[in-house]
N, C-alpha and C. Protein backbone atom coordinates (compact mmCIF):
# COMPACT_ATOMS: atom_id res chain seq x y z
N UNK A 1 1.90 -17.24 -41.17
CA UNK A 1 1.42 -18.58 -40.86
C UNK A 1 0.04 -18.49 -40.22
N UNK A 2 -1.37 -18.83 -41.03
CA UNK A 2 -1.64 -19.23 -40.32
C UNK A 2 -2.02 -20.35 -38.83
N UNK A 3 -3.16 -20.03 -38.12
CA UNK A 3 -3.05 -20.44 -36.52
C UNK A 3 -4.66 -20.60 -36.27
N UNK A 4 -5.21 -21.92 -36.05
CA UNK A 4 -6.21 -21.29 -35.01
C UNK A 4 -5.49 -22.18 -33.78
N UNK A 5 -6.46 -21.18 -32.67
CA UNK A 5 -5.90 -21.56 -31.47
C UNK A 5 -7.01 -21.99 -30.56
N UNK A 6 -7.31 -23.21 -30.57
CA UNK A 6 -8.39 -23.36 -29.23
C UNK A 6 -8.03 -23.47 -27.39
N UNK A 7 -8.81 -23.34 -26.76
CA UNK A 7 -8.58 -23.01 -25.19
C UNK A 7 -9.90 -23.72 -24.67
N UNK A 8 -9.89 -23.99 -23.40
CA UNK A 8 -11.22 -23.79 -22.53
C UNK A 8 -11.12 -25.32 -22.41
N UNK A 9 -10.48 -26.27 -22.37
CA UNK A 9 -10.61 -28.10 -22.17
C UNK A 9 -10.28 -28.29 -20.87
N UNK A 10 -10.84 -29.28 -20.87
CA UNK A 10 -10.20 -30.08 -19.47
C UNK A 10 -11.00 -30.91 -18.96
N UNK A 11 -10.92 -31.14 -17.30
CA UNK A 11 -11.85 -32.43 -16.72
C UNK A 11 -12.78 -31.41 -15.80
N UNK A 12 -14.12 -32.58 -16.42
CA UNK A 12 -15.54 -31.80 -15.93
C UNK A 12 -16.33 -32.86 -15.09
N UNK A 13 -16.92 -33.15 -14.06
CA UNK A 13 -18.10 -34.05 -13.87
C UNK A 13 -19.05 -33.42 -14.84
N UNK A 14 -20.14 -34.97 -14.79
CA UNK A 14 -21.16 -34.90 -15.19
C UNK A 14 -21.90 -34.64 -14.46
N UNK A 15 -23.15 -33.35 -15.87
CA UNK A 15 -23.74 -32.30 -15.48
C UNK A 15 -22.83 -31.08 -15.38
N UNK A 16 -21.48 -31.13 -15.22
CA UNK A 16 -21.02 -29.61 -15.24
C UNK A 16 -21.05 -29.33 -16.80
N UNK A 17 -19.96 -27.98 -16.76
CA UNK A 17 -20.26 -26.88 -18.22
C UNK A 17 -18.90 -26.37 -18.17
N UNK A 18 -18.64 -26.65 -19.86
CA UNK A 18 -16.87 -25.85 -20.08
C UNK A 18 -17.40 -25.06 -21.24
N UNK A 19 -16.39 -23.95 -21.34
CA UNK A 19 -16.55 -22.86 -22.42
C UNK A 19 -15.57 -23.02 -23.52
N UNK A 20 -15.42 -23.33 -24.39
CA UNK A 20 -14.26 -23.54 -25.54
C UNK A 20 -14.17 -22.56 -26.38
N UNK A 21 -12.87 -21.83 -26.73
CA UNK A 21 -12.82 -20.50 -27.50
C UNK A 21 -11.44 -21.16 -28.18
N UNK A 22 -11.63 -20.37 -29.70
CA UNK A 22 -11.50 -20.49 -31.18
C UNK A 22 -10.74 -19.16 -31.41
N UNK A 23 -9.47 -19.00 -31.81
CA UNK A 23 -9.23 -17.39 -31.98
C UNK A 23 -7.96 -17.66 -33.46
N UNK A 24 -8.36 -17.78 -34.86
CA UNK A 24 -7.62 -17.95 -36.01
C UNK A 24 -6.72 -16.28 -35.64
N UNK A 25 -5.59 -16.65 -36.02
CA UNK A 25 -4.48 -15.45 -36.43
C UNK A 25 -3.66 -15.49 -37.83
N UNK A 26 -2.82 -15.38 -38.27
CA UNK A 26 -2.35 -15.11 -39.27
C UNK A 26 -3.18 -14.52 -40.72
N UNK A 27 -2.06 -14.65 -41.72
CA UNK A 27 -2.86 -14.67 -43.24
C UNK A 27 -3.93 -15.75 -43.70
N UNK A 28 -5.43 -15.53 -42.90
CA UNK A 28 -6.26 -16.35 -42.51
C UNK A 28 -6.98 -15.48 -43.54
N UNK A 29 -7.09 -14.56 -44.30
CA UNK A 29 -7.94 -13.74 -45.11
C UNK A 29 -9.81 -13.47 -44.56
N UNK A 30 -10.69 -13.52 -45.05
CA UNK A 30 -11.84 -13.00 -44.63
C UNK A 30 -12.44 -14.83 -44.49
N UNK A 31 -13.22 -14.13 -43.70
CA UNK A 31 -14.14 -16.34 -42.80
C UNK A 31 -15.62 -16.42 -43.83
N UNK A 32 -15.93 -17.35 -43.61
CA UNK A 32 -17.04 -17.44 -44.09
C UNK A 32 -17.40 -18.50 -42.77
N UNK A 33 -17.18 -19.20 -42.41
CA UNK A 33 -17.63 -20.17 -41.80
C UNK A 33 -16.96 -20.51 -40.54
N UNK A 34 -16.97 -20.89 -39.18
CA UNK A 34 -16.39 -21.28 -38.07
C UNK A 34 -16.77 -22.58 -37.16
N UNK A 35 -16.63 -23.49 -36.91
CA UNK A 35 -17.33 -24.28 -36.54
C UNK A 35 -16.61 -25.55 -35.47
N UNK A 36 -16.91 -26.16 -34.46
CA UNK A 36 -16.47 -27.42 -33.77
C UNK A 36 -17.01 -28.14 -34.29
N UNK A 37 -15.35 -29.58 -34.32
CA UNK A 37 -16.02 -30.84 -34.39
C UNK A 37 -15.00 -31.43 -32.97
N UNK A 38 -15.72 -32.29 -32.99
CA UNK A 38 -15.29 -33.49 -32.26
C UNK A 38 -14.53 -35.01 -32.56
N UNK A 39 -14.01 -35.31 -31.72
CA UNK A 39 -13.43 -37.25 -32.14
C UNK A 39 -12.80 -37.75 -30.97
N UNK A 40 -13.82 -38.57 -30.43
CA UNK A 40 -13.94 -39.32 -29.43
C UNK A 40 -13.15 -40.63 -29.87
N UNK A 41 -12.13 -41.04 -28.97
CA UNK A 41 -11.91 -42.47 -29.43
C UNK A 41 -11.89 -43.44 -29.86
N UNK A 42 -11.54 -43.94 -30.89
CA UNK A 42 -12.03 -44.98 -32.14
C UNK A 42 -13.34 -44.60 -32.47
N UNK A 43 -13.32 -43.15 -32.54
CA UNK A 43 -14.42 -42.75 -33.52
C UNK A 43 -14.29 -41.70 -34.42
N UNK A 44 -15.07 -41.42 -35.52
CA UNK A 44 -14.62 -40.44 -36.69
C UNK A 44 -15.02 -39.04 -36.39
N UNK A 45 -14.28 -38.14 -36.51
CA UNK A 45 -14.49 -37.36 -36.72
C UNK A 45 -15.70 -36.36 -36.72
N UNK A 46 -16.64 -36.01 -35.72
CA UNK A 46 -17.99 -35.39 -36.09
C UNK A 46 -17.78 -33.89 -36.06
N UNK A 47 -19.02 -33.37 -36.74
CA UNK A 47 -19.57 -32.13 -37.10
C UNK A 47 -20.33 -31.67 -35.39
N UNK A 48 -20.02 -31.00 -34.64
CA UNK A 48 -20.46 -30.67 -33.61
C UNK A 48 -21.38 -29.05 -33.41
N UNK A 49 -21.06 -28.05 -34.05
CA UNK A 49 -22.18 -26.98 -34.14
C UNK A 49 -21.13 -26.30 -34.76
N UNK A 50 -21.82 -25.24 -36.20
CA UNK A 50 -20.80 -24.12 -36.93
C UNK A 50 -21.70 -23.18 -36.66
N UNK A 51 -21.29 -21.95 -37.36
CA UNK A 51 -21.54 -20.57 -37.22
C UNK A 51 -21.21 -19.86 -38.87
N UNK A 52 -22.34 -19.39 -39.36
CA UNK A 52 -21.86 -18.71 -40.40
C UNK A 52 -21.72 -17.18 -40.18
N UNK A 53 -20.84 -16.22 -41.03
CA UNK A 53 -20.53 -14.94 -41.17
C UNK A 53 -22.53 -14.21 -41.03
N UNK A 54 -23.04 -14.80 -41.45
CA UNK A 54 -24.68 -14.38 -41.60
C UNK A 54 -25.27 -14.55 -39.91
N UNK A 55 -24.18 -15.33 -39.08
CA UNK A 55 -25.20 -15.51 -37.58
C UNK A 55 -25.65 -17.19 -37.81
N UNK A 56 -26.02 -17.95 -38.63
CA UNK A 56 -26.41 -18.76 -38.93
C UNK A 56 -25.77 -19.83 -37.87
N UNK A 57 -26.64 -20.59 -37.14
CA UNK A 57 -25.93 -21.56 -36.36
C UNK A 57 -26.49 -22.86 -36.81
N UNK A 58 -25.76 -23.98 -36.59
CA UNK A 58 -26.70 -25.32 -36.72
C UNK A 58 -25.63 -26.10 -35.80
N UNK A 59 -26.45 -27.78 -35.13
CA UNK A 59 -25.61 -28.18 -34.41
C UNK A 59 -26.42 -29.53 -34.60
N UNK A 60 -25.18 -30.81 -33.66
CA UNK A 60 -25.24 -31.87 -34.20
C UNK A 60 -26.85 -32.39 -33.03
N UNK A 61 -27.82 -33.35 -33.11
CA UNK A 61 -28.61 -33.50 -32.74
C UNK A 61 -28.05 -34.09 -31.51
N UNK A 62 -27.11 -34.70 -30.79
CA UNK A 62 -26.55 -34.96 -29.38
C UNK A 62 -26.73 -33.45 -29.02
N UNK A 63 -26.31 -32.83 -29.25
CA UNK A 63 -25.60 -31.71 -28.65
C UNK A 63 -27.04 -30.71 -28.44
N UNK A 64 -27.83 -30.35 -29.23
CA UNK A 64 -29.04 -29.53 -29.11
C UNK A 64 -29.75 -29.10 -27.96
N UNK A 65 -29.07 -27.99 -27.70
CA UNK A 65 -30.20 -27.34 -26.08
C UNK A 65 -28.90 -27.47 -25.22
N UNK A 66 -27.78 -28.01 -25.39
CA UNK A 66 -27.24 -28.23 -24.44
C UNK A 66 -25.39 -27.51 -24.72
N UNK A 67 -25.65 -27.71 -26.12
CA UNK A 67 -24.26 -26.32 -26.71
C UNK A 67 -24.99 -25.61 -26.94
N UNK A 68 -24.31 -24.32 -27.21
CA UNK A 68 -24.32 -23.15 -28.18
C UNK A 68 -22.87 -22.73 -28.63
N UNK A 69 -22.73 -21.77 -30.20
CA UNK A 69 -21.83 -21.73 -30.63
C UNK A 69 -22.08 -20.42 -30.95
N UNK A 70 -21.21 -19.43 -30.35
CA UNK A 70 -21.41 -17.85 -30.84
C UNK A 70 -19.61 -17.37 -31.02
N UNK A 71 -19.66 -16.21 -31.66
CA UNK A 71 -18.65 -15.89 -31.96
C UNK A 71 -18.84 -14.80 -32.43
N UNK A 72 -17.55 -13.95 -33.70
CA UNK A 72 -17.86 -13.25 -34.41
C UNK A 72 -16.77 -13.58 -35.67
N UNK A 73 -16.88 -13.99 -36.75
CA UNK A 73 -16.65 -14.37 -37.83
C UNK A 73 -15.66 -12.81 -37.93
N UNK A 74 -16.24 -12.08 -38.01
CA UNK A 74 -15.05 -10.90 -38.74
C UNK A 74 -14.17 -10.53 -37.69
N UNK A 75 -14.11 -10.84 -36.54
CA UNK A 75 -12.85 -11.08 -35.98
C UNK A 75 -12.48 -12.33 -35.53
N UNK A 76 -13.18 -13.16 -36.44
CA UNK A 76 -12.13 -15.08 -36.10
C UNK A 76 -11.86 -15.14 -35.39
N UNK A 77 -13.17 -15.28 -34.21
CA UNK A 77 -13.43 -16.40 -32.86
C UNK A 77 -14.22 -16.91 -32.83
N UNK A 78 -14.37 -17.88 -32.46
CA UNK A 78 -15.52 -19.14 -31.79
C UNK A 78 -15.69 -19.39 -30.56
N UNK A 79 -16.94 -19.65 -30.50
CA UNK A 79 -16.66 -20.45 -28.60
C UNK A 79 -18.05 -21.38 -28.83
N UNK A 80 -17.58 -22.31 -27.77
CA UNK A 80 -18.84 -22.99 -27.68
C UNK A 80 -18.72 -23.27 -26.13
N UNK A 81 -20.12 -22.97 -25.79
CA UNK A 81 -20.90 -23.32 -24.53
C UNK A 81 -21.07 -24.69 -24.41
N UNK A 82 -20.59 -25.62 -23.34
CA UNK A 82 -21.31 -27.03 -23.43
C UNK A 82 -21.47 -26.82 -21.91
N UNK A 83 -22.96 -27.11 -21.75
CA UNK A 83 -23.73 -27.39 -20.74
C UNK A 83 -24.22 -29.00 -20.43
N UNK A 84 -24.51 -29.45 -19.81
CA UNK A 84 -25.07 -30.68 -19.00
C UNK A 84 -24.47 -31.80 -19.97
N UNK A 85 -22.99 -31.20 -19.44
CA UNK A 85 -22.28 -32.87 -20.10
C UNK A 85 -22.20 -33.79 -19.41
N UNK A 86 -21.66 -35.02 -20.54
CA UNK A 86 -22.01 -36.51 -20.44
C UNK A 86 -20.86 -37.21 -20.38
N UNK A 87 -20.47 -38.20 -19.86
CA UNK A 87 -19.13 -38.67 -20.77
C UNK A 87 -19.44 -39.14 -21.91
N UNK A 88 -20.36 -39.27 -22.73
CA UNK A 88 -20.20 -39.83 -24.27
C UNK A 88 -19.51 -38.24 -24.98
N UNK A 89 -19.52 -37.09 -24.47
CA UNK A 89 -19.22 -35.81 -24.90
C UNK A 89 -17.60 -35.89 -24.90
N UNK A 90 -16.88 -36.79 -23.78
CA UNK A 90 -15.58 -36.66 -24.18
C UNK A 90 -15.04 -36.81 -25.65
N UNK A 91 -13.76 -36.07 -25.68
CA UNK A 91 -13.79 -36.21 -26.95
C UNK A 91 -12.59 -34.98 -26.63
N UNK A 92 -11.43 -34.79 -28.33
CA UNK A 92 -10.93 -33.71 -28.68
C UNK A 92 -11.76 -32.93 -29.67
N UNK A 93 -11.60 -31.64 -29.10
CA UNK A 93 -12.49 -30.86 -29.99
C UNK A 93 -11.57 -30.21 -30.83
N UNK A 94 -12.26 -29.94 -31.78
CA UNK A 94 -11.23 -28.95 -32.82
C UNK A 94 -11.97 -27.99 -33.32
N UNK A 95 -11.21 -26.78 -33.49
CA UNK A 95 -11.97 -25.86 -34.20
C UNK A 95 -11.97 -26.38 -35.58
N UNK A 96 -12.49 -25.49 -36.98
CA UNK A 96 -12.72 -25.27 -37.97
C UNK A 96 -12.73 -24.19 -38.49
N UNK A 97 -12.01 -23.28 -39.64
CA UNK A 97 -12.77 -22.32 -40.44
C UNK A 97 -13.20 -22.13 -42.00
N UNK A 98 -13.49 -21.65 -42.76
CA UNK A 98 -13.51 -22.29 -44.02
C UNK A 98 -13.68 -20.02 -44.08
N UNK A 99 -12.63 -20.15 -45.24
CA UNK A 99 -12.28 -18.93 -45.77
C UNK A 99 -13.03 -18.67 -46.96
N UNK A 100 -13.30 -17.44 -47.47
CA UNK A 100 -14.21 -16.90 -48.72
C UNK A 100 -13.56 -17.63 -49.40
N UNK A 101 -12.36 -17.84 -49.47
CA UNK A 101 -11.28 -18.16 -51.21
C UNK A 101 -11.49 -19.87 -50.79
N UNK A 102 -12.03 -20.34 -49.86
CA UNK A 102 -12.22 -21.99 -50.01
C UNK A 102 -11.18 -22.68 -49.30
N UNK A 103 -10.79 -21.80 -48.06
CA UNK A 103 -9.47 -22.60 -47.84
C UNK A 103 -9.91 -23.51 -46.78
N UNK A 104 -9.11 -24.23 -46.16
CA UNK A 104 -10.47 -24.86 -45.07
C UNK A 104 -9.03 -24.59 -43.71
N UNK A 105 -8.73 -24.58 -42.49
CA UNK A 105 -8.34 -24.53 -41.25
C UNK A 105 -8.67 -25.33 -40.69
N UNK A 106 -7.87 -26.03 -39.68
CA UNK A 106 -7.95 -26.59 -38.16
C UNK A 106 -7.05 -25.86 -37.21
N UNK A 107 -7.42 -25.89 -36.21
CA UNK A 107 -6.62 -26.45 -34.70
C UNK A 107 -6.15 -27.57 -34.80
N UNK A 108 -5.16 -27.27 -33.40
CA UNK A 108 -5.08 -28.82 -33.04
C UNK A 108 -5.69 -29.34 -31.82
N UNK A 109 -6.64 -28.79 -31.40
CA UNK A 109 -7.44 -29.51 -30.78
C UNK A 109 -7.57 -29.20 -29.28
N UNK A 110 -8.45 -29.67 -28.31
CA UNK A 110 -8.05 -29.10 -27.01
C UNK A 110 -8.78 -30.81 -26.23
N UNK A 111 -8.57 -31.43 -25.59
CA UNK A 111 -9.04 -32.18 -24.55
C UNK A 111 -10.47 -32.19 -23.76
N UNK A 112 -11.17 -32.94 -24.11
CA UNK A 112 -12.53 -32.48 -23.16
C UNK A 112 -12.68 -33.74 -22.47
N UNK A 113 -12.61 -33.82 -21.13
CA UNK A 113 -12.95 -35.34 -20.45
C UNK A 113 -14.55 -35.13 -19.66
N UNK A 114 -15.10 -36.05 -19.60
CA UNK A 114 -16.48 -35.73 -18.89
C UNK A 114 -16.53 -36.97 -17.91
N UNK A 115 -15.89 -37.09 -16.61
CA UNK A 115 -15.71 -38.12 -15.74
C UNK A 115 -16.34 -37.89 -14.03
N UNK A 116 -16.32 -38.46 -13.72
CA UNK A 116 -16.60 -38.54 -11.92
C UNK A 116 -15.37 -38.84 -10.91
């Protein structure tokens, strides 16, 4: 079976910083791709920063300067750095992976609150 498993949520003031880690297990075969999204309350689903097997990072223009997303693809983990959060940043995050053979993965998600 595969599993990914995310960690690192919870309640932050604003201006603090949480670390979120990504760790796929099972018959997950070889990654090509790893990545967070987000979905904030009556809202869809976003693309928040991936990571390709090449190092390749890209991230959503909220987020720029203020995540980073490192990992290592050939042992299927993720993490993302979020620095000088906001509450518009609340939100459940979810991992992502997308496998050579096209398969695509989730989590189920971890909790991020950004409150006072």
């Amino acid at each position: 079976q595969v599993q990914l498993v995310e960690s690192g949520g919870g309640l932050v003031q604003p201006g603090g910083s949480l670390r979120l880690s990504c760790a796929a297990s099972g018959s997950i075969g070889r990654l090509d791709v790893m990545a967070w999204y987000r979905q904030a309350p009556g809202k869809q689903r976003e693309l928040v920063a991936s990571i390709t097997s090449g190092g390749n990072t890209a991230y959503a223009d909220s987020v720029k300067g203020r995540f980073t997303i490192s990992g290592d693809i050939v042992k299927k983990t993720v993490y993302l750095q979020m620095n000088r959060l906001n509450p518009e940043d609340t939100a459940v995050y979810y991992c992502r992976a997308w496998s050579t053979s096209n398969y695509v993965y989730w989590g189920q998600g971890t909790q991020v609150t950004v409150s006072a």
